[in-house]
C-alpha atoms as a PDB file:
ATOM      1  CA  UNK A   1      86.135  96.161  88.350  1.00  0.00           C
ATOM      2  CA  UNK A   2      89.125  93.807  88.437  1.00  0.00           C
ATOM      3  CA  UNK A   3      90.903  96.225  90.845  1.00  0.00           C
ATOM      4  CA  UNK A   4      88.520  97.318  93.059  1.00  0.00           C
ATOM      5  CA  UNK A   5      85.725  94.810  93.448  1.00  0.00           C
ATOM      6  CA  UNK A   6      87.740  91.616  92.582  1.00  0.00           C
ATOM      7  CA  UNK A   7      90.722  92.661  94.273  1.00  0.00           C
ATOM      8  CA  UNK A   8      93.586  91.760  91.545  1.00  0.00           C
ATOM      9  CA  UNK A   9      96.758  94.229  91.667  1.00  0.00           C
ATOM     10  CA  UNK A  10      97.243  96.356  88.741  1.00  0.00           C
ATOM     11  CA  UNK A  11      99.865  94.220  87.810  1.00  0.00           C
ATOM     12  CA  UNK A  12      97.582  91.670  87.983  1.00  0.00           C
ATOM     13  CA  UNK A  13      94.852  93.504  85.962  1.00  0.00           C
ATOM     14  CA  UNK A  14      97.391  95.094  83.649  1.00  0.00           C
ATOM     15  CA  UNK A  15      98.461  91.133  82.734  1.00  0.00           C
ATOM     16  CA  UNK A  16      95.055  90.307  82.653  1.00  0.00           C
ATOM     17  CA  UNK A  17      93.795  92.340  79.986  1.00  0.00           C
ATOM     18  CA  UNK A  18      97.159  92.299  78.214  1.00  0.00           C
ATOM     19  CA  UNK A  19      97.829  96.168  79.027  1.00  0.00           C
ATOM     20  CA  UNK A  20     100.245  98.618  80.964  1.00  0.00           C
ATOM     21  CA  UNK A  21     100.138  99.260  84.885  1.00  0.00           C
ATOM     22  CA  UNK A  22     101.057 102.446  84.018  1.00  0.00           C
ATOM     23  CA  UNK A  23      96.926 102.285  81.836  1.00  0.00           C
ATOM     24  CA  UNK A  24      95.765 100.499  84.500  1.00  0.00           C
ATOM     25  CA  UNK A  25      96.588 103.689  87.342  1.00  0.00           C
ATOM     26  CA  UNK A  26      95.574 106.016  84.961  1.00  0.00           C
ATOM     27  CA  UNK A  27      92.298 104.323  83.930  1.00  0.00           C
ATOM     28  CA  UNK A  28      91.485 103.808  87.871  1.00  0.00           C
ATOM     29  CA  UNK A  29      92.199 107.618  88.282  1.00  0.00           C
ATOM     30  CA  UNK A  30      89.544 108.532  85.661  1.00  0.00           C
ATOM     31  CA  UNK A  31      86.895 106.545  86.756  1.00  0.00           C
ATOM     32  CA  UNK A  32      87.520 107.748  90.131  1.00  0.00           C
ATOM     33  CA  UNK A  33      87.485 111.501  88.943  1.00  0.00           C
ATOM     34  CA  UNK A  34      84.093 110.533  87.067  1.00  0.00           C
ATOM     35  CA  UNK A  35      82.453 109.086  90.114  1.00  0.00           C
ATOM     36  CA  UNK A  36      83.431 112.137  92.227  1.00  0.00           C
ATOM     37  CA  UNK A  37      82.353 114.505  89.252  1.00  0.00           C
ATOM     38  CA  UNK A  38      78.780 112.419  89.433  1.00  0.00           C
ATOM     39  CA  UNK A  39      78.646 113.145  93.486  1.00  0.00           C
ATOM     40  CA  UNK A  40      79.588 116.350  93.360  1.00  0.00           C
ATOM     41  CA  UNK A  41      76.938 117.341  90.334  1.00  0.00           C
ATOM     42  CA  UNK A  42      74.414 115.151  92.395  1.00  0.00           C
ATOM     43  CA  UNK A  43      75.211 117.529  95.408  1.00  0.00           C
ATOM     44  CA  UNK A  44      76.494 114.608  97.496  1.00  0.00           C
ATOM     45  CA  UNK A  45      79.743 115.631  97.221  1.00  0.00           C
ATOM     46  CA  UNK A  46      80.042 118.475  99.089  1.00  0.00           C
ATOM     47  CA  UNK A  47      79.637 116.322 102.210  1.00  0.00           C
ATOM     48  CA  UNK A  48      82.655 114.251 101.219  1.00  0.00           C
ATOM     49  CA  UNK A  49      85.133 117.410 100.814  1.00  0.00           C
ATOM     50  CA  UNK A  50      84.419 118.540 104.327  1.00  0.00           C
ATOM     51  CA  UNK A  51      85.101 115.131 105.339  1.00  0.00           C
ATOM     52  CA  UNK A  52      87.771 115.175 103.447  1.00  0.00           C
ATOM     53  CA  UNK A  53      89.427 118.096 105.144  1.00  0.00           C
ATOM     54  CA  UNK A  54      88.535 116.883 108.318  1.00  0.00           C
ATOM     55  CA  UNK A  55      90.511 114.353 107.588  1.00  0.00           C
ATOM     56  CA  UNK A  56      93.561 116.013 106.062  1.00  0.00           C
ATOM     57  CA  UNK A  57      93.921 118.212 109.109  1.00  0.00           C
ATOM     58  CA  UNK A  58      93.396 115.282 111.306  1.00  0.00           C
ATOM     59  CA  UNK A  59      96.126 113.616 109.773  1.00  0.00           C
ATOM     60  CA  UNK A  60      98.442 116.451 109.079  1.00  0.00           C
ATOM     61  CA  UNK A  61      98.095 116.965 113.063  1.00  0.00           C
ATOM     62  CA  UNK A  62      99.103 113.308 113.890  1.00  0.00           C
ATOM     63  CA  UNK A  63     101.819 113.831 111.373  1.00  0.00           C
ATOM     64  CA  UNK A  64     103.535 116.580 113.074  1.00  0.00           C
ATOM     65  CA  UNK A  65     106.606 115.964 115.846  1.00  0.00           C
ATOM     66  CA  UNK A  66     105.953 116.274 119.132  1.00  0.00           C
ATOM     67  CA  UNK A  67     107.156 119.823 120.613  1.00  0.00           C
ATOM     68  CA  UNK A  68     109.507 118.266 123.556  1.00  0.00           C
ATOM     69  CA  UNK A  69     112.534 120.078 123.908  1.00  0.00           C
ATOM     70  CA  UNK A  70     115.837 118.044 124.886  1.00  0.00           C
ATOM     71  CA  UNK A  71     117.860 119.226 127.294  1.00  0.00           C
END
C-alpha cells in the first residue's frame, strides 16, 4: 500500500517499516503474482495476456533499428 497507492519508494517503504528494499521488491512481486493468479482464476485474465502480447510485440517492433543501409 505504501508503494503503490501512497507513492513512497521502496527505499522509502523499506525505512518505513524498518525492513530491506531487497523485502520490499520481493513482497511487491508476490502480491502482484497473487492479484494476477486471482484474475486469471476469475477468468479476467486471459484478456490481460493478449494485451499483454500485443504489447510486447508492439514494443519489440519499436525497439528494432531501422533497416537503412549506408552507403
Amino acid at each position: 500500500m505504501l508503494r503503490k497507492v501512497d507513492g513512497l519508494s521502496q527505499r522509502d517503504v523499506a525505512a518505513e517499516m524498518g525492513i530491506t528494499e531487497d523485502t520490499v521488491e520481493k513482497q511487491l512481486a508476490k502480491g502482484m503474482r497473487a492479484i494476477a493468479d486471482a484474475l486469471f482464476a476469475r477468468g479476467i485474465g486471459a484478456g490481460i495476456a493478449r494485451l499483454e502480447r500485443k504489447l510486447g510485440k508492439r514494443h519489440a517492433q519499436d525497439r528494432q533499428p531501422s533497416s537503412t543501409t549506408s552507403s
